[in-house]
Protein backbone atom coordinates (compact mmCIF):
# COMPACT_ATOMS: atom_id res chain seq x y z
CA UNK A 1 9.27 33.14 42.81
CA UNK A 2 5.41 31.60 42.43
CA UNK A 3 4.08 29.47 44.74
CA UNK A 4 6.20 26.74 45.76
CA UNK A 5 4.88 23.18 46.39
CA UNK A 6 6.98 20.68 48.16
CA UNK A 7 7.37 17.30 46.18
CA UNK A 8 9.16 13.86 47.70
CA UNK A 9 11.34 12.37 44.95
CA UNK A 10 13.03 8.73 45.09
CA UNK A 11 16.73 9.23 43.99
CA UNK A 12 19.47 6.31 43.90
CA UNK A 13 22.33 7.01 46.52
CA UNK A 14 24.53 7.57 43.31
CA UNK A 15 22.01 11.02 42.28
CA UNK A 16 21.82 12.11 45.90
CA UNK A 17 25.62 11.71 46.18
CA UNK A 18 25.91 13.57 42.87
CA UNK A 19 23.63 16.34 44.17
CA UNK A 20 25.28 16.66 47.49
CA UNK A 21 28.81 17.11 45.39
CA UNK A 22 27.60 19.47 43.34
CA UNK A 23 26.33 21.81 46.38
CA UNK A 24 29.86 20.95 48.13
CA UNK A 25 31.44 22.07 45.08
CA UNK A 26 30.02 25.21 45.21
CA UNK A 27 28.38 24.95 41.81
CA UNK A 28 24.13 25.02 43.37
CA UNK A 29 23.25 26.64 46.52
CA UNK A 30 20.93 23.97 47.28
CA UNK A 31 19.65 20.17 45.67
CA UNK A 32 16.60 22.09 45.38
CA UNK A 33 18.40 24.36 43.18
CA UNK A 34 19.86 21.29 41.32
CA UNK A 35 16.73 19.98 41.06
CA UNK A 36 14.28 22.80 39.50
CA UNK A 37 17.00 23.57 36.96
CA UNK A 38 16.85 19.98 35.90
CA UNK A 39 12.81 20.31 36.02
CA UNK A 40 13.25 23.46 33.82
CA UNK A 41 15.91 21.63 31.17
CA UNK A 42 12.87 18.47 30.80
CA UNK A 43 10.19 21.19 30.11
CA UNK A 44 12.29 23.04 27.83
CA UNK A 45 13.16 19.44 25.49
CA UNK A 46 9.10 18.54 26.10
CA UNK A 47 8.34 21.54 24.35
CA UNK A 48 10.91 21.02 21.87
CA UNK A 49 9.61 17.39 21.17
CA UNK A 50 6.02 18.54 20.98
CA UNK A 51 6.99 21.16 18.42
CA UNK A 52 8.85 18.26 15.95
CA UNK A 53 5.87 16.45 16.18
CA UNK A 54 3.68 19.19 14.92
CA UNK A 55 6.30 20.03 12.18
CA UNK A 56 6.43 16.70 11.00
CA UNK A 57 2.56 15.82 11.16
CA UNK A 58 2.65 19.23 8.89
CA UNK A 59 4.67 17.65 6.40
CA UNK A 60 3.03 14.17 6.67
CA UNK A 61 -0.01 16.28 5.60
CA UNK A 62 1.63 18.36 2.79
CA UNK A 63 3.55 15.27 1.72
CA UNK A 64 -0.58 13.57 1.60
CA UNK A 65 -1.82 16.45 -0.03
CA UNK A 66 1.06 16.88 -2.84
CA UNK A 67 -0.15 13.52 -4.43
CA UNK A 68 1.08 10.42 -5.50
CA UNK A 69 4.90 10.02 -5.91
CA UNK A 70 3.99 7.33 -8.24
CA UNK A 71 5.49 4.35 -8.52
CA UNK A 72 9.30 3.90 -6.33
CA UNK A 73 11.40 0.85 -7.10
CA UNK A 74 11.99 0.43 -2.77
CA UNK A 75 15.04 -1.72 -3.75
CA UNK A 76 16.79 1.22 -5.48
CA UNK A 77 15.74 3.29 -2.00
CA UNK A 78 17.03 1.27 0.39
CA UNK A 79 20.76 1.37 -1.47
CA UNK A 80 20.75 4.81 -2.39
CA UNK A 81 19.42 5.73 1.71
CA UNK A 82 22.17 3.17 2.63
CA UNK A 83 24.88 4.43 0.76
CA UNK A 84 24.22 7.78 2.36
CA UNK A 85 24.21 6.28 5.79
CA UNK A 86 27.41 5.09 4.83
CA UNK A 87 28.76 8.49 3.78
CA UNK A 88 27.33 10.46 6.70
CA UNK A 89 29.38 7.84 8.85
CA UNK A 90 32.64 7.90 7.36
CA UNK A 91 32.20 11.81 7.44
CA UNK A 92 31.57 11.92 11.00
CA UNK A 93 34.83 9.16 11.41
CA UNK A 94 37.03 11.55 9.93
CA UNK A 95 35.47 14.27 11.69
CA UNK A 96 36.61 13.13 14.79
C-alpha cells in the first residue's frame, strides 16, 4: 500500500453504527476498510462526471460549429420532447 495519512472524519451515530455493523457482520475487516472503498467508489464517479463534461462541451462545440439549425417553432419542441417524456414513463411503468 502507498503512504498512508491519517484523516479525522465527522460521521452521524447512524454512519458509525452502520460501519461498526458492517465490520460485525463480517463483510470489512476494518471502518478503515469501509471507508477507503467508499473514497475509491467517489473518485471513480468524479472521474466519470469529469469525462461527461468533456463529452458534452465536445458536442456543444460540434453542435456550434455545424451551423445554424435555422429557424425551430419551440412550441412544436416542447410537445414533441413532452410526448416522449411521456412515453419513456409509461415504458418504464410497465417495465416494472
Amino acid at each position: 500500500m502507498a503512504s498512508v495519512e491519517k484523516l479525522s472524519v465527522a460521521l452521524t451515530n447512524e454512519q458509525v453504527s452502520a460501519l461498526k455493523a458492517a465490520v460485525d457482520a463480517g463483510e470489512y475487516a476494518t471502518t478503515s476498510e469501509i471507508v477507503r472503498e467508499a473514497v475509491r467508489d467517489w473518485q471513480l464517479k468524479r472521474e466519470l462526471r469529469q469525462e461527461d463534461i468533456k463529452r458534452l462541451r465536445q458536442m456543444w462545440d460540434e453542435g456550434v460549429a455545424s451551423g445554424s439549425a435555422g429557424k425551430q417553432n419551440m412550441k412544436k419542441l416542447r410537445k414533441e420532447a413532452r410526448e416522449r417524456l411521456e412515453g419513456v414513463k409509461k415504458a418504464l411503468g410497465n417495465a416494472g
